[in-house]
PDB file of N, CA and C in Angstrom:
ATOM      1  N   UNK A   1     -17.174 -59.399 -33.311  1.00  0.00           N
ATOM      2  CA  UNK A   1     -16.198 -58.367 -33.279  1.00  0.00           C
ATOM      3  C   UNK A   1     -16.875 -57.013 -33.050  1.00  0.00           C
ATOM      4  N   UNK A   2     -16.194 -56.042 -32.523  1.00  0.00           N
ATOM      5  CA  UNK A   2     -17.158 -54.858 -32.014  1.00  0.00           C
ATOM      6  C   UNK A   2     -16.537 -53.691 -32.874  1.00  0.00           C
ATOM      7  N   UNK A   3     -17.499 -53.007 -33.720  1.00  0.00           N
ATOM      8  CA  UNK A   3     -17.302 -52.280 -34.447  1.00  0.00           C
ATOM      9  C   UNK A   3     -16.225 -50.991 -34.151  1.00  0.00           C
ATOM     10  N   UNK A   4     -15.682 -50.357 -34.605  1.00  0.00           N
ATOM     11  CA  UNK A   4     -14.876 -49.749 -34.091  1.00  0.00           C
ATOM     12  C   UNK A   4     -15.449 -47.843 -34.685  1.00  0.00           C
ATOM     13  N   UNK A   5     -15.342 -47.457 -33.351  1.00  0.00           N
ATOM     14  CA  UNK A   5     -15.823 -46.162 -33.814  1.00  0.00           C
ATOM     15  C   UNK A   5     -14.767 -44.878 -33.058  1.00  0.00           C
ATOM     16  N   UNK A   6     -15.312 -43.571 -33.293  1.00  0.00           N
ATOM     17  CA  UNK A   6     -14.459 -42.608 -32.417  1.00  0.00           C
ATOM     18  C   UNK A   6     -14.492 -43.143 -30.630  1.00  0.00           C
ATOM     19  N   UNK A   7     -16.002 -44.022 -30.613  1.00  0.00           N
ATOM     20  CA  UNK A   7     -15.545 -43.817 -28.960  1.00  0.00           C
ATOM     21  C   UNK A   7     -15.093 -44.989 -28.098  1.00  0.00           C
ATOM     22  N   UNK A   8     -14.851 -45.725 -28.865  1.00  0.00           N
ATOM     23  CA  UNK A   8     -14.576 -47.594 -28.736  1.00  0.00           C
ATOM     24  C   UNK A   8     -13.090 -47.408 -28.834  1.00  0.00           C
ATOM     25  N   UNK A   9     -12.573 -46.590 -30.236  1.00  0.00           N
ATOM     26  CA  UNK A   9     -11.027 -46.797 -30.450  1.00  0.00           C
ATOM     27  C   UNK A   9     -10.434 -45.584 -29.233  1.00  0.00           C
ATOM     28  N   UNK A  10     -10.838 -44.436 -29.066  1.00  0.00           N
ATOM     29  CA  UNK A  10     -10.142 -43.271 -28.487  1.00  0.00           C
ATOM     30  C   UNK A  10     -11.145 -43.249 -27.406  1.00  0.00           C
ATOM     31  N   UNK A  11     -10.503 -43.808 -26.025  1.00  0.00           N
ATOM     32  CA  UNK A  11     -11.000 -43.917 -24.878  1.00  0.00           C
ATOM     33  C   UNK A  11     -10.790 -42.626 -24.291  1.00  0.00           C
ATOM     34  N   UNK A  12     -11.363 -41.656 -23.479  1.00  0.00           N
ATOM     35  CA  UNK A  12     -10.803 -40.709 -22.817  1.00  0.00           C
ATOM     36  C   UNK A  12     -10.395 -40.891 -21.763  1.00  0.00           C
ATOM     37  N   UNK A  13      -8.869 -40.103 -20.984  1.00  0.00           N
ATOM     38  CA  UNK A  13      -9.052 -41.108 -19.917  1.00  0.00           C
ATOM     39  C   UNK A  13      -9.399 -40.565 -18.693  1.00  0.00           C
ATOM     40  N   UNK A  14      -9.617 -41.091 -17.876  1.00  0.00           N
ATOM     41  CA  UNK A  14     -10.777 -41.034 -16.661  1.00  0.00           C
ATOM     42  C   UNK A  14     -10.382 -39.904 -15.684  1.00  0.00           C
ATOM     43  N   UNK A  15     -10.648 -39.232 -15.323  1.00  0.00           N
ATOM     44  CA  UNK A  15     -10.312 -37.850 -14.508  1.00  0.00           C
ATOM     45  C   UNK A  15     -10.025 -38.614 -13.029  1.00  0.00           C
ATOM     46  N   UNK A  16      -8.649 -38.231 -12.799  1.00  0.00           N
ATOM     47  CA  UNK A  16      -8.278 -38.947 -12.029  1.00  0.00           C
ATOM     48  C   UNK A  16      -8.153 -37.979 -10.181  1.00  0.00           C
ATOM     49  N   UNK A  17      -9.079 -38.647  -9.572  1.00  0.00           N
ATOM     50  CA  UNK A  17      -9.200 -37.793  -8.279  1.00  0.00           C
ATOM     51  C   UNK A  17      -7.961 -37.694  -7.494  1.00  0.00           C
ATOM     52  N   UNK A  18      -8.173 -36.380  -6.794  1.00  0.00           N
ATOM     53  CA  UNK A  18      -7.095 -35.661  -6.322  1.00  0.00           C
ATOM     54  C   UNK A  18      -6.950 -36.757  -4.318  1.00  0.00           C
ATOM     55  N   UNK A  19      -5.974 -37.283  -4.650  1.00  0.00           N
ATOM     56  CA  UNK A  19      -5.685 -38.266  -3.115  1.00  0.00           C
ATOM     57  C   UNK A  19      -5.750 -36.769  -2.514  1.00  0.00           C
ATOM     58  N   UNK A  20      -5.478 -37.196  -0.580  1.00  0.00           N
ATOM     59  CA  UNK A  20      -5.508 -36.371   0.159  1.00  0.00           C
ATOM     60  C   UNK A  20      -4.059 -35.600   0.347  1.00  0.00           C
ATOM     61  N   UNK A  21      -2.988 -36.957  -0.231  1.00  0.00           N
ATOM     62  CA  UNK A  21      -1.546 -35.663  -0.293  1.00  0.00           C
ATOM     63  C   UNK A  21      -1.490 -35.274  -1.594  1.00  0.00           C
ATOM     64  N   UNK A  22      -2.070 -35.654  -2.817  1.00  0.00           N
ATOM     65  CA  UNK A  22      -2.034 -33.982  -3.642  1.00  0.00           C
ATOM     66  C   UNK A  22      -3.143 -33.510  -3.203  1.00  0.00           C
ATOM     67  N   UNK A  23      -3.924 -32.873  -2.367  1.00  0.00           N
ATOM     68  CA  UNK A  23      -4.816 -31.994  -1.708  1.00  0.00           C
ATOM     69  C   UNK A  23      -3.873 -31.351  -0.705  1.00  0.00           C
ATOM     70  N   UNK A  24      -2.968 -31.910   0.129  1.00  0.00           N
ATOM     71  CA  UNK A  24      -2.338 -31.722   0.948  1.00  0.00           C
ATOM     72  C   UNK A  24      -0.651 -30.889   0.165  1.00  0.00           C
ATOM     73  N   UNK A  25      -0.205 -31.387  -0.514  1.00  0.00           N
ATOM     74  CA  UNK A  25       0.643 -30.399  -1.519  1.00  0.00           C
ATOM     75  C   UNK A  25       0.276 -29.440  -2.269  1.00  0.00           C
ATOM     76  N   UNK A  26      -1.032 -29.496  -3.039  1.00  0.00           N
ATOM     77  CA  UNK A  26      -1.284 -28.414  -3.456  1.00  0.00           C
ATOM     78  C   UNK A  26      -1.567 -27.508  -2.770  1.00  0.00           C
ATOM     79  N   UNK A  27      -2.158 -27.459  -1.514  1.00  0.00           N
ATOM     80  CA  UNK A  27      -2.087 -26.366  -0.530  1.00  0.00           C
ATOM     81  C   UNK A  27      -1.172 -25.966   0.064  1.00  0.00           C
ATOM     82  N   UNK A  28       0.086 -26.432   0.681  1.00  0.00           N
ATOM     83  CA  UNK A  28       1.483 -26.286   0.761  1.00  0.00           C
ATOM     84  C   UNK A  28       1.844 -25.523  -0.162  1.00  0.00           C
ATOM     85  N   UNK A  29       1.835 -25.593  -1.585  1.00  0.00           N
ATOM     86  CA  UNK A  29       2.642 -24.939  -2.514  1.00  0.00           C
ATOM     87  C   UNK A  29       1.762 -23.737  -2.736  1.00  0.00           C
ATOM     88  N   UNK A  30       0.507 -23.471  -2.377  1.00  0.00           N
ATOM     89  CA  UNK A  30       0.166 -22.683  -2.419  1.00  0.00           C
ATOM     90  C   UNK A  30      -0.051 -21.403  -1.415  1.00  0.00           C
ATOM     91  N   UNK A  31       0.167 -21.705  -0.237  1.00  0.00           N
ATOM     92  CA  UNK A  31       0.487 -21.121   1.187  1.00  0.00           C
ATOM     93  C   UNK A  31       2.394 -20.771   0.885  1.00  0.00           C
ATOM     94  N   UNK A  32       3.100 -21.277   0.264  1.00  0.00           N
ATOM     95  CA  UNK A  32       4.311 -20.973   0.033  1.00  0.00           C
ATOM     96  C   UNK A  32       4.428 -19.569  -0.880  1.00  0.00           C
ATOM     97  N   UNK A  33       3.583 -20.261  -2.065  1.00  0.00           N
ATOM     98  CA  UNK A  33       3.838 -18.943  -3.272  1.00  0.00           C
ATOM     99  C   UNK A  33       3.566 -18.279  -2.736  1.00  0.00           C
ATOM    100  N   UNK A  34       2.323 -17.869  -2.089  1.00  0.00           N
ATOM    101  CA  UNK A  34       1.597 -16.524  -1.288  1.00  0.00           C
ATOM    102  C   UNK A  34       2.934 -16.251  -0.393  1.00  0.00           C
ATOM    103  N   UNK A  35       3.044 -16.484   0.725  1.00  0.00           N
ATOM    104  CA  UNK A  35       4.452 -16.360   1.736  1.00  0.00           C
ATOM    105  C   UNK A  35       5.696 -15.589   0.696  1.00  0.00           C
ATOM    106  N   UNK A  36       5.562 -16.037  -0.417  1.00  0.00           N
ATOM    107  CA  UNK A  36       6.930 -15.535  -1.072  1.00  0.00           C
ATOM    108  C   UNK A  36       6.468 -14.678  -1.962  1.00  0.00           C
ATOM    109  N   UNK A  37       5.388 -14.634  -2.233  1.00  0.00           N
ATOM    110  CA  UNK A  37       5.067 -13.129  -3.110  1.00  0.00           C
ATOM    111  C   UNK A  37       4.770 -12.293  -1.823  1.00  0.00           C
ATOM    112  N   UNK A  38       4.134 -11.928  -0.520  1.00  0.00           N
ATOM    113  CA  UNK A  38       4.186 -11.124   0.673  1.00  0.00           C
ATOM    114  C   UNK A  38       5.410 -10.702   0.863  1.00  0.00           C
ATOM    115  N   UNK A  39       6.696 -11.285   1.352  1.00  0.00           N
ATOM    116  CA  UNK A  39       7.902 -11.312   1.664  1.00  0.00           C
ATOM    117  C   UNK A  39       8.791 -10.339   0.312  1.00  0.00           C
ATOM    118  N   UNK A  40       8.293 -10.749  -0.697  1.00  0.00           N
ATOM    119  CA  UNK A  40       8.959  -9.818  -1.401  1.00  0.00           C
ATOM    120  C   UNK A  40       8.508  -8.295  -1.556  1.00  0.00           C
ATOM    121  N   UNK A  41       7.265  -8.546  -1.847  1.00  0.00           N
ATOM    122  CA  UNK A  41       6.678  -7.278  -1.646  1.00  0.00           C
ATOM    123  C   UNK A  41       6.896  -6.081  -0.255  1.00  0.00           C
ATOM    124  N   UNK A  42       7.005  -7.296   0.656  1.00  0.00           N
ATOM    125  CA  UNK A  42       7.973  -6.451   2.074  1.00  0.00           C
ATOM    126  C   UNK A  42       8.758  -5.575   1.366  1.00  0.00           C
ATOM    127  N   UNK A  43       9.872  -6.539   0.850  1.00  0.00           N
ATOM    128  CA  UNK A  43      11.853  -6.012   0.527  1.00  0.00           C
ATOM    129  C   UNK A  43      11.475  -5.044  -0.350  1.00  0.00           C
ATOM    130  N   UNK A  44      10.790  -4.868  -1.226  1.00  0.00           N
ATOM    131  CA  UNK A  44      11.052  -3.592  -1.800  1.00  0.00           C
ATOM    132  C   UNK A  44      10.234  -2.591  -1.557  1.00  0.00           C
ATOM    133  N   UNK A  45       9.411  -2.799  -0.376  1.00  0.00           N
ATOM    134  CA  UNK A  45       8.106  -1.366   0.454  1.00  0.00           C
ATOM    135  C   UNK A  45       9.518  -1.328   1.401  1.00  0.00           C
ATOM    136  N   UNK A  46      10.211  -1.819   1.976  1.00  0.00           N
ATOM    137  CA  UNK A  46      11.379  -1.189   3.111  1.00  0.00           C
ATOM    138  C   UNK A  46      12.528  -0.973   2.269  1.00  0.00           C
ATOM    139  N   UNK A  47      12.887  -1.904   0.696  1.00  0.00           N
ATOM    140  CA  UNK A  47      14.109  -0.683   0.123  1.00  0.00           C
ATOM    141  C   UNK A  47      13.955   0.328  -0.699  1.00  0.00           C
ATOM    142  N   UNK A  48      12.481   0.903  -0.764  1.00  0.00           N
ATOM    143  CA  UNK A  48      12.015   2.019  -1.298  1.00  0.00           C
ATOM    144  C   UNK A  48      12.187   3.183  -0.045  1.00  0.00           C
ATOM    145  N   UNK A  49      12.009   2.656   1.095  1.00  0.00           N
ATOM    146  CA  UNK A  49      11.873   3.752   2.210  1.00  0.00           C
ATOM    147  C   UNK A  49      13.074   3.740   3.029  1.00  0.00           C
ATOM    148  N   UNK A  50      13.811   3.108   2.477  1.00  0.00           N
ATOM    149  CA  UNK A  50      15.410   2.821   2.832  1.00  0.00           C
ATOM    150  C   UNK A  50      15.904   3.756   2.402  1.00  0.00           C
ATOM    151  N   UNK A  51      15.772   3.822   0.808  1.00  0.00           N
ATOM    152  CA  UNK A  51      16.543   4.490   0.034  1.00  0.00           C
ATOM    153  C   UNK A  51      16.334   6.006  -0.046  1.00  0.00           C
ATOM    154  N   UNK A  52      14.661   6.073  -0.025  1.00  0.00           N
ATOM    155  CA  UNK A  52      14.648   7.629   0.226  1.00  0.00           C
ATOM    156  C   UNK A  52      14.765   8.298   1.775  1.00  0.00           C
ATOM    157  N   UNK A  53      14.588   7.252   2.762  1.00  0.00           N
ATOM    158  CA  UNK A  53      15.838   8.400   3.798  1.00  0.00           C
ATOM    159  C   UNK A  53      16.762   8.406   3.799  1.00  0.00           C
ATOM    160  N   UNK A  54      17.614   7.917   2.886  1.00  0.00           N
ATOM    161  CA  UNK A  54      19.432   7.689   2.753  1.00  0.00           C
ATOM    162  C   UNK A  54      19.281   8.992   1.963  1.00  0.00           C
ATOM    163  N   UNK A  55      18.277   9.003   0.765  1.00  0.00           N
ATOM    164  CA  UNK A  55      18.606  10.267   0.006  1.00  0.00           C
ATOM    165  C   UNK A  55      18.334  11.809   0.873  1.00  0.00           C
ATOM    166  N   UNK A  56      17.540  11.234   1.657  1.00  0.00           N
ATOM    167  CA  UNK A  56      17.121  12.788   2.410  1.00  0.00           C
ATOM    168  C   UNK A  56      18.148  13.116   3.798  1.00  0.00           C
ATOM    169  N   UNK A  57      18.631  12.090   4.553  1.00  0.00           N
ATOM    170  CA  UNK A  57      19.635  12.742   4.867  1.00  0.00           C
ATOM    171  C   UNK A  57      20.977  12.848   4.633  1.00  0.00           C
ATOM    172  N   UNK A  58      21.754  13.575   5.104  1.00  0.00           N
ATOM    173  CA  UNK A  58      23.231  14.037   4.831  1.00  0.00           C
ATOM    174  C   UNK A  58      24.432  12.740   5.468  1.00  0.00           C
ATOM    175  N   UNK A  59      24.914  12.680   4.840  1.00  0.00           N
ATOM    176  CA  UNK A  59      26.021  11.468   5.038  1.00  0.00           C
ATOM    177  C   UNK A  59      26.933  11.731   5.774  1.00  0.00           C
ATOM    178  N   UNK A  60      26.561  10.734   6.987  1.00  0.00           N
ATOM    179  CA  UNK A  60      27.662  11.573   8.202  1.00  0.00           C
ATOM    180  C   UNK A  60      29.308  10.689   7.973  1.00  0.00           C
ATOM    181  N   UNK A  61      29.751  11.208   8.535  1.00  0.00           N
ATOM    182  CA  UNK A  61      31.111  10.797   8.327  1.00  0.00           C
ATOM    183  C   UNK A  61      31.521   9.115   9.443  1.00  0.00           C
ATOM    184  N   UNK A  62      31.961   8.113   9.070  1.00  0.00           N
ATOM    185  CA  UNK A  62      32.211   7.012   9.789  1.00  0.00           C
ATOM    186  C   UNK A  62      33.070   7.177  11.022  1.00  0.00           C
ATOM    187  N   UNK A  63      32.760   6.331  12.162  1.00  0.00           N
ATOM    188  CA  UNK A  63      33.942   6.747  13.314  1.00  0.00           C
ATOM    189  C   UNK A  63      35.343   6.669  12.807  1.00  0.00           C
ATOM    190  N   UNK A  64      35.722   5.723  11.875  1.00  0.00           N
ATOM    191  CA  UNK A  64      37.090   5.452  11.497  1.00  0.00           C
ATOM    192  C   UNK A  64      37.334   6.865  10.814  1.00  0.00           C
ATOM    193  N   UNK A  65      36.329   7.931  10.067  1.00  0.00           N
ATOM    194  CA  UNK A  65      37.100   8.664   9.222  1.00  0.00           C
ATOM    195  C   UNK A  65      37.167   9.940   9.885  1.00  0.00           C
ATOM    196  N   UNK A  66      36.395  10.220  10.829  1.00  0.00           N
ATOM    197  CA  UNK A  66      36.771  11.103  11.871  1.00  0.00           C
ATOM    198  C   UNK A  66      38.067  11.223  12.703  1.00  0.00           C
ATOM    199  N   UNK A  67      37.955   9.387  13.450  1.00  0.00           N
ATOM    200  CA  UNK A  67      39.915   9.460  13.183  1.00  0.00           C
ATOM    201  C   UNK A  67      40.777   9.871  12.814  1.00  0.00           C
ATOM    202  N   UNK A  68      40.344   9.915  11.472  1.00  0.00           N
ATOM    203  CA  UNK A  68      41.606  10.195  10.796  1.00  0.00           C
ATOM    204  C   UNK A  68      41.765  11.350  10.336  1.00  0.00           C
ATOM    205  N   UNK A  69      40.475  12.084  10.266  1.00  0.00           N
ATOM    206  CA  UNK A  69      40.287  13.605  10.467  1.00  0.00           C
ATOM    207  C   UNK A  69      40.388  14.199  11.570  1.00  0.00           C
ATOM    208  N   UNK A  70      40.514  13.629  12.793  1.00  0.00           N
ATOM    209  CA  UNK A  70      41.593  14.121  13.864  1.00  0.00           C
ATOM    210  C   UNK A  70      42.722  13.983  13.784  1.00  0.00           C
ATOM    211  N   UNK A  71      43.392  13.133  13.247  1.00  0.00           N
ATOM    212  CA  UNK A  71      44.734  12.934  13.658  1.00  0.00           C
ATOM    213  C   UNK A  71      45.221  14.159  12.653  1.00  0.00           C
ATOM    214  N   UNK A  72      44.778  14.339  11.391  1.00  0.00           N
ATOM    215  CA  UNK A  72      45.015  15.221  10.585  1.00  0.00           C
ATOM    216  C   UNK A  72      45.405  16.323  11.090  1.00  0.00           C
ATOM    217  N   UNK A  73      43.772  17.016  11.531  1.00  0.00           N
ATOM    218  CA  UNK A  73      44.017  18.606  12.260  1.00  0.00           C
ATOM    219  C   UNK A  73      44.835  18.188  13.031  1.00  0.00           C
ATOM    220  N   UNK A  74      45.237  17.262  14.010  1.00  0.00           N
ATOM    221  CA  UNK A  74      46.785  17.293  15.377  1.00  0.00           C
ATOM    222  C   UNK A  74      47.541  17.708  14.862  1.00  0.00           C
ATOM    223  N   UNK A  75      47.863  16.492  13.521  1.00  0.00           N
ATOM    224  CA  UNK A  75      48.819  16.578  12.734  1.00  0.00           C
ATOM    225  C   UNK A  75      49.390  18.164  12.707  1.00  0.00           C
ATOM    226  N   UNK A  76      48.578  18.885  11.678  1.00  0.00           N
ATOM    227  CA  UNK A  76      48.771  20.101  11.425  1.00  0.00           C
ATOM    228  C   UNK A  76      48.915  21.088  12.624  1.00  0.00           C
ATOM    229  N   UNK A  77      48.100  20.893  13.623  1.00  0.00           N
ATOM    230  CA  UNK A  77      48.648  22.098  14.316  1.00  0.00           C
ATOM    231  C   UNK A  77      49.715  21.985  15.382  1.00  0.00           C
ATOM    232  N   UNK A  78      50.503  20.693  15.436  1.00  0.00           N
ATOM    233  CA  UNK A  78      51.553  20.796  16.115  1.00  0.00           C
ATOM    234  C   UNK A  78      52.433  21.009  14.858  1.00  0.00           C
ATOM    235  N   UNK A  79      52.237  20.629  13.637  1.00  0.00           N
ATOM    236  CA  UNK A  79      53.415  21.423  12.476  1.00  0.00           C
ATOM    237  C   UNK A  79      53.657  22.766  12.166  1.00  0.00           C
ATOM    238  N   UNK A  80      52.197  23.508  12.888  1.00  0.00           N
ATOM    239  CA  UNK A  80      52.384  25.185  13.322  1.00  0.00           C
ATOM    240  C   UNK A  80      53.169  25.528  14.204  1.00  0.00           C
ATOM    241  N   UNK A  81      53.432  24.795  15.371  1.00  0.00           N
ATOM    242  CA  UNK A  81      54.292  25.161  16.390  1.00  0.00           C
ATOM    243  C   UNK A  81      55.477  25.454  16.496  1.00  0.00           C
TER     244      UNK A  81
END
């Protein structure tokens, strides 16, 4: 019978090598994270510089509301007549 000790009873277990598709996924997932931490870092370097030329210039008026700020003044100055 074989004596039983820490390294007979509690086997460690064997470090198990990486096949070529987890070599092949772990690089995938890692070419991804990168891709998606870049990409974000984009969106907010262009809605930082979005936002401060929205703040720096003056808010022009839409074609529809010019419309209707013509028809207005018509309005009114044929009600002068």
């Amino acid at each position: 019978m074989v004596k039983l000790t820490k390294e007979t009873a509690f086997k460690a277990p064997s470090p198990r090598s990486e096949t070529p598709i987890d070599k092949t996924t772990r690089i995938v997932r890692e070419i991804i994270e990168e891709e998606g931490t870049q990409r974000k870092l984009k969106m907010e370097r262009l809605r930082r510089s979005r936002l401060e030329r929205e703040a720096c210039t003056p808010a022009k008026p839409t074609a529809a509301a010019r419309k209707t700020a013509l028809k207005t003044v018509s309005a009114k100055a044929a009600a002068k007549r």
